[in-house]
C-alpha atoms as a PDB file:
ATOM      1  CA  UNK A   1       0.000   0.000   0.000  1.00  0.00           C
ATOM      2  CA  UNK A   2       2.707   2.376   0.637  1.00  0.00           C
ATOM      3  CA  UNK A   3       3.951   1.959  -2.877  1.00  0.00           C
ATOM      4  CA  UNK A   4       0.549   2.698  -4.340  1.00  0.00           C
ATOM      5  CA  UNK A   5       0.297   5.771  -2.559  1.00  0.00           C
ATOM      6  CA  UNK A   6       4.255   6.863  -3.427  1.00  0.00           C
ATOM      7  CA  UNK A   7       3.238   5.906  -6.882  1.00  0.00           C
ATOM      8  CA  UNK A   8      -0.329   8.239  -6.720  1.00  0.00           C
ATOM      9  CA  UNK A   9       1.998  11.056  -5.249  1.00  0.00           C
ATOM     10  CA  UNK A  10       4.590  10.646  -8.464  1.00  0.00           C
ATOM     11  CA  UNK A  11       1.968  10.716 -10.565  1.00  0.00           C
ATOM     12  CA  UNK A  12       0.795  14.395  -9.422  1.00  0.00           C
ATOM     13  CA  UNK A  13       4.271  15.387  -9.647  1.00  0.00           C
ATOM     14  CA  UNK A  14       4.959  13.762 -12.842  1.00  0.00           C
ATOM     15  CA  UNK A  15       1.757  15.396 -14.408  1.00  0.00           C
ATOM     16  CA  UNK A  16       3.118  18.752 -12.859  1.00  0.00           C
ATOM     17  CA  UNK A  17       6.486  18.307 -14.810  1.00  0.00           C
ATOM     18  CA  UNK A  18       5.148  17.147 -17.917  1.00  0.00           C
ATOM     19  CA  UNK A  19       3.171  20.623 -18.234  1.00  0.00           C
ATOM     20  CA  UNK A  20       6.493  22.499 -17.725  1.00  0.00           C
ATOM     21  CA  UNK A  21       7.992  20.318 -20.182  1.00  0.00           C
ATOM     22  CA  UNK A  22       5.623  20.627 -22.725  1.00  0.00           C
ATOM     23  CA  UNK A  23       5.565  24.457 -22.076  1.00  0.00           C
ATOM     24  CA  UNK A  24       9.320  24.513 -22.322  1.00  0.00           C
ATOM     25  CA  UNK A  25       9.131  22.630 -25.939  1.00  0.00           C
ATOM     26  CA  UNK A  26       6.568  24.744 -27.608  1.00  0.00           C
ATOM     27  CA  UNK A  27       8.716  27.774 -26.453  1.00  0.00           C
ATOM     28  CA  UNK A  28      12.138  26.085 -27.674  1.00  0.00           C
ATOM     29  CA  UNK A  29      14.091  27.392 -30.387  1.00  0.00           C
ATOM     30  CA  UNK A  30      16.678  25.651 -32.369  1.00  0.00           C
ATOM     31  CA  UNK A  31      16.963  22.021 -33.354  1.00  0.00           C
ATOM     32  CA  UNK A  32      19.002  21.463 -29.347  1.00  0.00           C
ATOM     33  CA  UNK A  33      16.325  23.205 -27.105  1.00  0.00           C
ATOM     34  CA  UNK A  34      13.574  20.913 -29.037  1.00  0.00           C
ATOM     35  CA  UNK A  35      15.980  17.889 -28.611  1.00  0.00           C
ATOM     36  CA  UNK A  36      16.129  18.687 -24.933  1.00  0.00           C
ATOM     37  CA  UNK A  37      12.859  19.065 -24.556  1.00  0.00           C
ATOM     38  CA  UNK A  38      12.111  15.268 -26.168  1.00  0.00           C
ATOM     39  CA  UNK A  39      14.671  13.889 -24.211  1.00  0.00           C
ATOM     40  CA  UNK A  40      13.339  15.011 -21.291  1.00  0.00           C
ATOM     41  CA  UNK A  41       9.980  14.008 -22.385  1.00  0.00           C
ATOM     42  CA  UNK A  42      11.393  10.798 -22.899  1.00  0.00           C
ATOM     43  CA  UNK A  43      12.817   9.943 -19.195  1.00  0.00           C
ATOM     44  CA  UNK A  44       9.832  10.946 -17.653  1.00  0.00           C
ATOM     45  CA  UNK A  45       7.921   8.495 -19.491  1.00  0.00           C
ATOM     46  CA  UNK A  46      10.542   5.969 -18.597  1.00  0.00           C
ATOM     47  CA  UNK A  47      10.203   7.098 -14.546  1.00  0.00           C
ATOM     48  CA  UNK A  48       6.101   6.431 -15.230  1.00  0.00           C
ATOM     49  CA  UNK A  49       6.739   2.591 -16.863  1.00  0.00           C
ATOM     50  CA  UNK A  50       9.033   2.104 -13.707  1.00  0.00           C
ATOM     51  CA  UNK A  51       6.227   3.320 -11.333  1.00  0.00           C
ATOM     52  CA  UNK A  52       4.129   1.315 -13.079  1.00  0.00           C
ATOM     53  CA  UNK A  53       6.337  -2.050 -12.741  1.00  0.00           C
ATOM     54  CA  UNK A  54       6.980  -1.202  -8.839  1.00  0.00           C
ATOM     55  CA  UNK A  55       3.003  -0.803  -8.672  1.00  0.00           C
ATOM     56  CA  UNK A  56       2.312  -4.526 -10.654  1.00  0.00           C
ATOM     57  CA  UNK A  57       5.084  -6.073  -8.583  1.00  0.00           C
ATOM     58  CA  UNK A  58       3.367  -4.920  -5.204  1.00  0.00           C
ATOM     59  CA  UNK A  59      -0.123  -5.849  -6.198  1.00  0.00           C
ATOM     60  CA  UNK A  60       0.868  -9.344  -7.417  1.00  0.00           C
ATOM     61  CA  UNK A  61       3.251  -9.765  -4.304  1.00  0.00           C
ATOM     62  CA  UNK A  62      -0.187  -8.996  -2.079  1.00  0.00           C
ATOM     63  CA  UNK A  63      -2.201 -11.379  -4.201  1.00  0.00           C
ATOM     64  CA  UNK A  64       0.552 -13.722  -3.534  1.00  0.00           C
ATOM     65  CA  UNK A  65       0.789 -13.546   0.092  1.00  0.00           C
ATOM     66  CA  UNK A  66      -3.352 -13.245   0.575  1.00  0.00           C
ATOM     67  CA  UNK A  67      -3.752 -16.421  -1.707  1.00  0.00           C
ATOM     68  CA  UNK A  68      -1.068 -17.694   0.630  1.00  0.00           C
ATOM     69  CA  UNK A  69      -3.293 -16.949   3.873  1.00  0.00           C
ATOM     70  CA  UNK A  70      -6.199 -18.161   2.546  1.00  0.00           C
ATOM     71  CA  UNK A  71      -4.463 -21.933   2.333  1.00  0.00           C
ATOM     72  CA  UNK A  72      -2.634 -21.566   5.328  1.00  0.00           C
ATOM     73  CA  UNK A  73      -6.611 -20.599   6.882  1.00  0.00           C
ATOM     74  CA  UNK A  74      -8.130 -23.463   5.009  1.00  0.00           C
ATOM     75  CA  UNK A  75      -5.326 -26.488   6.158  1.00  0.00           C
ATOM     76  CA  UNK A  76      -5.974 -24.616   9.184  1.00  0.00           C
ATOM     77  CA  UNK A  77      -9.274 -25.197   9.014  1.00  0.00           C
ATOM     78  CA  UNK A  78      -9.412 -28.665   8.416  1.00  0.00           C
ATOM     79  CA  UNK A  79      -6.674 -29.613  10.936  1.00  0.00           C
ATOM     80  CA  UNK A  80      -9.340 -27.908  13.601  1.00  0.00           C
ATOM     81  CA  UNK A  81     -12.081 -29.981  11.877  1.00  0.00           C
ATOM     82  CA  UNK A  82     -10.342 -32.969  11.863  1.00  0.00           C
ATOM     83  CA  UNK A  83      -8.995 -32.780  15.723  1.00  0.00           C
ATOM     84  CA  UNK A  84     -12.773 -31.925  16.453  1.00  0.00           C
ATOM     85  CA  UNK A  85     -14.537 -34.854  14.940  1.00  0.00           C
ATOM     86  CA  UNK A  86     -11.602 -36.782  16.292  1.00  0.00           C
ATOM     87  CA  UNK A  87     -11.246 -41.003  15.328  1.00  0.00           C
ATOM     88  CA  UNK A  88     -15.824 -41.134  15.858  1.00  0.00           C
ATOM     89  CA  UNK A  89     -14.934 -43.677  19.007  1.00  0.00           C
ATOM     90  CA  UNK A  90     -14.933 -40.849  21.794  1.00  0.00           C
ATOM     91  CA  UNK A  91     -18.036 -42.482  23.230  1.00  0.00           C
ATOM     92  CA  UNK A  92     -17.425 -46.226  24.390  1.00  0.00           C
ATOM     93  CA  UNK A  93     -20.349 -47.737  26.329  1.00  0.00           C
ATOM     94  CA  UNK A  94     -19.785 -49.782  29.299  1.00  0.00           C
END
């Protein structure tokens, strides 16, 4: 959860910095400003597929572990079950 909400909080800073790239780019002049401007474009779009790997790692790491408690619940589960019903000869008659 932490790195979905450090990922939310890039993302509003990202969206802030791709506005003052794209400002600086339509103001460039000469071939190097404009070359600046895409390379720059260019990184941040490589810092958003990164965010966006950390974020699929993380959820599939908490489906992991949650698919992981639910078995460890279930065996669990049926251990208590079994150790309940017992062998069915807790009753002998005399």
């Amino acid at each position: 959860m932490s790195v979905q909400s450090q990922v939310v909080a890039n993302v509003a800073s990202d969206a802030r910095t791709l506005e003052v790239l794209a400002t600086r780019s339509q103001g460039a002049e000469g071939a190097l400003a404009a070359q600046q401007a895409t390379n720059q474009l260019l990184a941040l779009t490589a810092k958003q597929q990164f965010q966006i790997q950390n974020l699929m790692a993380a959820q599939y790491r908490a489906e992991t572990m949650e698919a992981a408690r639910r078995t460890q619940a279930q065996t669990d589960a049926q251990a208590t079950t079994k150790r309940f019903l017992g062998t069915g000869h807790a009753y002998t008659p005399q």
